[in-house]
Protein backbone atom coordinates (compact mmCIF):
# COMPACT_ATOMS: atom_id res chain seq x y z
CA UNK A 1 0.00 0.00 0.00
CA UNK A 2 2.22 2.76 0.92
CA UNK A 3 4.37 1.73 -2.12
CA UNK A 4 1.14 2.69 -4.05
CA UNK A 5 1.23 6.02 -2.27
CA UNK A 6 4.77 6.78 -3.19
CA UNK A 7 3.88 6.10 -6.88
CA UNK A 8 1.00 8.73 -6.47
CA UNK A 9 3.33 11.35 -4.92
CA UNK A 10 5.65 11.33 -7.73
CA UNK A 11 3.37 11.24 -10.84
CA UNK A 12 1.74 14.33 -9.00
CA UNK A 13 4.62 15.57 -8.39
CA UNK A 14 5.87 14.96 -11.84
CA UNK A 15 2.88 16.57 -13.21
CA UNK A 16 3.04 19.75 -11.49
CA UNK A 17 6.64 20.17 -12.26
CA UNK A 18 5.41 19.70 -16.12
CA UNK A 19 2.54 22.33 -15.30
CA UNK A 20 4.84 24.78 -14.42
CA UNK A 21 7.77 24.10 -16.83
CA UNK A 22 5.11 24.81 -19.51
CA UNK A 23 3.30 28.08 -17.49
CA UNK A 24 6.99 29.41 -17.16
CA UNK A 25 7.59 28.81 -21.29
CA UNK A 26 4.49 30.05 -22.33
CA UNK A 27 5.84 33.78 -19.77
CA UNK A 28 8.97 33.67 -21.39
CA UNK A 29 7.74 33.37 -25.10
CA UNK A 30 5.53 36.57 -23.97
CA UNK A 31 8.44 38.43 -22.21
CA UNK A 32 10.62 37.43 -25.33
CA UNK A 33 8.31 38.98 -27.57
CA UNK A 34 7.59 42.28 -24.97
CA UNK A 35 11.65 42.41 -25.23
CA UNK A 36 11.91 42.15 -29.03
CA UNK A 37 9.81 44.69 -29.52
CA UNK A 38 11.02 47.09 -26.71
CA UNK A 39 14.22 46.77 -28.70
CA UNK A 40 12.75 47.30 -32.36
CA UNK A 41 11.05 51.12 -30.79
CA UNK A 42 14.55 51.61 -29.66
CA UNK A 43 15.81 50.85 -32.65
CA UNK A 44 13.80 53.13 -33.99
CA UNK A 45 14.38 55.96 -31.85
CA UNK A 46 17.71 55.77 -32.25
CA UNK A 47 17.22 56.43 -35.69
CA UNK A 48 15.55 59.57 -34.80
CA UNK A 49 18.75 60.46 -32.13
CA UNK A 50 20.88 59.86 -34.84
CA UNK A 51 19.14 62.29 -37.23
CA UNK A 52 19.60 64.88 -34.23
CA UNK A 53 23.05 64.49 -33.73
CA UNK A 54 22.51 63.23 -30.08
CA UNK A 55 23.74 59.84 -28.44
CA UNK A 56 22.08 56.68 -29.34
CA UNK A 57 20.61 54.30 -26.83
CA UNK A 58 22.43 51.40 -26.08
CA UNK A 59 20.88 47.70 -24.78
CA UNK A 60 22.53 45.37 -23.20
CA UNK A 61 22.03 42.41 -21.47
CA UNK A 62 23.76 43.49 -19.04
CA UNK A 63 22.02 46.82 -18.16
CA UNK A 64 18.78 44.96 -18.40
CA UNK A 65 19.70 42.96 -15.21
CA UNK A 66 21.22 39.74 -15.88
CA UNK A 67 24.62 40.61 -13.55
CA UNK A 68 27.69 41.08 -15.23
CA UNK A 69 27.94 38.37 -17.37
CA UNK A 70 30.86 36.92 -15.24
CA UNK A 71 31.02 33.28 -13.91
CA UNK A 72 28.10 32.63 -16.72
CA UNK A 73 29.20 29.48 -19.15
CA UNK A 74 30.43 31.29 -22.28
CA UNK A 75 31.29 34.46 -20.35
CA UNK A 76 34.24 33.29 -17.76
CA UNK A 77 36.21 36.73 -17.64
CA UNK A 78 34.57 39.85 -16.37
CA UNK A 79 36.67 41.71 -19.00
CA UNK A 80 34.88 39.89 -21.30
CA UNK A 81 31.98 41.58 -23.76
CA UNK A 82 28.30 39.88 -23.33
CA UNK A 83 27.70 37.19 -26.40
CA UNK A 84 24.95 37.59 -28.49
CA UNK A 85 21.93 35.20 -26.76
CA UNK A 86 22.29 32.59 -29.46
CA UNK A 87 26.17 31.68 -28.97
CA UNK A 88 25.38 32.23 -25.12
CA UNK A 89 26.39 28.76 -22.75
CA UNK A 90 28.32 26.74 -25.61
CA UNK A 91 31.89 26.78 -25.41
CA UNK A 92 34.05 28.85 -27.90
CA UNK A 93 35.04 26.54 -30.60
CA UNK A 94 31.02 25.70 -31.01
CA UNK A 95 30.14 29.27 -31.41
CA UNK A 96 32.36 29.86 -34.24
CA UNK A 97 31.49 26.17 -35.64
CA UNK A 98 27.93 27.39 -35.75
CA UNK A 99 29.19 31.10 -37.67
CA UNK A 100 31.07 29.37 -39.87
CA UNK A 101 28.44 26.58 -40.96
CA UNK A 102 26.05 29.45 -41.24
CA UNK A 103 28.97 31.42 -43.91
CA UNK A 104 29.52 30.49 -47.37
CA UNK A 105 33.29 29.81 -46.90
CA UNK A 106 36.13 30.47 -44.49
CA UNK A 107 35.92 33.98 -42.21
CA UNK A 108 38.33 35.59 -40.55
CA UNK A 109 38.43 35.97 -36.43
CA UNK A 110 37.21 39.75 -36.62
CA UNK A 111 34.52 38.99 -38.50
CA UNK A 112 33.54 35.44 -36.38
CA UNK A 113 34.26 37.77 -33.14
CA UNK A 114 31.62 40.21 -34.47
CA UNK A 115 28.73 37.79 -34.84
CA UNK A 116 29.19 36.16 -31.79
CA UNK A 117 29.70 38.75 -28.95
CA UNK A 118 27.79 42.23 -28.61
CA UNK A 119 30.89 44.88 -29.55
CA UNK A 120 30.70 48.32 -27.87
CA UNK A 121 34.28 49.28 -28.84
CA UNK A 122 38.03 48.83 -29.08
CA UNK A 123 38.37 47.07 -25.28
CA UNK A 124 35.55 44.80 -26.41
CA UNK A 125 36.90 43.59 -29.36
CA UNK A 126 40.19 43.48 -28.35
CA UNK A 127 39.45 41.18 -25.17
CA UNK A 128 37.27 38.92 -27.31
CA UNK A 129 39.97 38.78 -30.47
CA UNK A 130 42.56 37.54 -27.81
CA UNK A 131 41.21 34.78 -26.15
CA UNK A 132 38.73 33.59 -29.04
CA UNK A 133 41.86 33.93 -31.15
CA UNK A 134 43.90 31.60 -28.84
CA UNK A 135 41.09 29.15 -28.43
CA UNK A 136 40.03 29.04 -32.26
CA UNK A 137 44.20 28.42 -32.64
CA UNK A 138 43.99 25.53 -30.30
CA UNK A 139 41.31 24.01 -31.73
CA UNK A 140 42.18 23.97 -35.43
CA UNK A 141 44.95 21.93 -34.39
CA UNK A 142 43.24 19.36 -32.88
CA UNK A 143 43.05 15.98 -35.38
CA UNK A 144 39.64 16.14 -34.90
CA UNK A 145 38.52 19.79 -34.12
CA UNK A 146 35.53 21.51 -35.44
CA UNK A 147 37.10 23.95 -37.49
CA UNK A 148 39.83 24.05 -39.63
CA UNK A 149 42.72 27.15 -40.21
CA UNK A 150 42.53 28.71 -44.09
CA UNK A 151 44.72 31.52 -43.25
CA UNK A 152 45.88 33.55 -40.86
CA UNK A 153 43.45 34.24 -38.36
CA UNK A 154 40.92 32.70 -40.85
CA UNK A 155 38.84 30.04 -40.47
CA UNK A 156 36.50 27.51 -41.82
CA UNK A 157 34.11 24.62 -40.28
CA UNK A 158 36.19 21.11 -40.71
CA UNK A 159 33.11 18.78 -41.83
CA UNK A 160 33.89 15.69 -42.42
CA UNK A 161 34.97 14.49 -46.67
CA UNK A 162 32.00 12.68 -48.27
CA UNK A 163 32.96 10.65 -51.47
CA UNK A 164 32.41 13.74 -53.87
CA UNK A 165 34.66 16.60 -52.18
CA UNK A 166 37.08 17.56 -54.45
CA UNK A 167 38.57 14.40 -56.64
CA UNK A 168 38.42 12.52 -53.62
CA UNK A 169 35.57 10.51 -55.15
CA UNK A 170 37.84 8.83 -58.01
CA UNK A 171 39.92 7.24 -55.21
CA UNK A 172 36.98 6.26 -52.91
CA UNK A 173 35.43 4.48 -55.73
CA UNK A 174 38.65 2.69 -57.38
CA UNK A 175 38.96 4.70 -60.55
């Protein structure tokens, strides 16, 4: 019997864990889309600054309450510039896997540095340059790394050779 009991607790308790896992989603889906377009009329208004000649309005994460960015995965110097929410709590070598499977061909680190963290000037970009630099370095010359290095300080995602890359094909299939 009271194993019955126990089994009762925990699909209750089961199910009200899933009821509020999905009442918190469905809030942050609303505050997501309160924030985006918070940011779109500043957007706009900056526009308008611009046209005045007076300072535009800058958002960041950071002003909008979520600390300083410091002991956060993806953020582990204080010195370091916020990332952009989408390369935010994956290690650096993902983060510029994911820019560079998004590009066309290989990109160099100012440009991988710019997608992934939120610039606001020379301090920024130099911080981020540096140690993304050193990491992306590292991990190009792993045997197995995700990316692969092109040039200097230039970069491309390493994905693995199918049997038609290049002429690798007339090997693969004995010709």
């Amino acid at each position: 019997m009271e194993s019955i009991q126990t089994t009762d607790a925990i699909r209750e308790l089961a199910k009200s864990k899933r009821e509020e896992w999905e009442r918190l989603t469905r809030e942050r889906r609303r505050i997501d889309i309160l924030v985006e377009r918070c940011k779109e009329y500043v957007e706009a208004l900056n526009k308008l600054l611009g046209l005045e000649g007076l300072p535009r309005i800058e958002l960041t994460e950071r002003e909008a309450g979520s600390g300083s960015g410091f002991a956060k995965v993806g953020n582990k110097s204080p010195n370091m510039p916020m990332r952009r929410p989408e390369y935010e709590g994956i290690s650096m070598p993902e983060a510029a896997r994911l820019v560079l499977e998004d590009s066309p061909g290989p990109l160099h680190l100012d440009v991988i540095v710019e997608r992934v963290y939120e610039i606001k000037g020379v301090a920024d970009r130099k911080a981020a340059k540096h140690s993304f630099g050193s990491t992306l370095a590292a991990e190009a010359k792993k045997p197995n790394g995700s990316l692969r290095k092109t040039a200097p300080n230039t970069y491309e995602a390493n994905r693995p050779r199918t049997l038609f890359d290049d002429n690798h094909s007339h090997a693969a299939l004995g010709s």
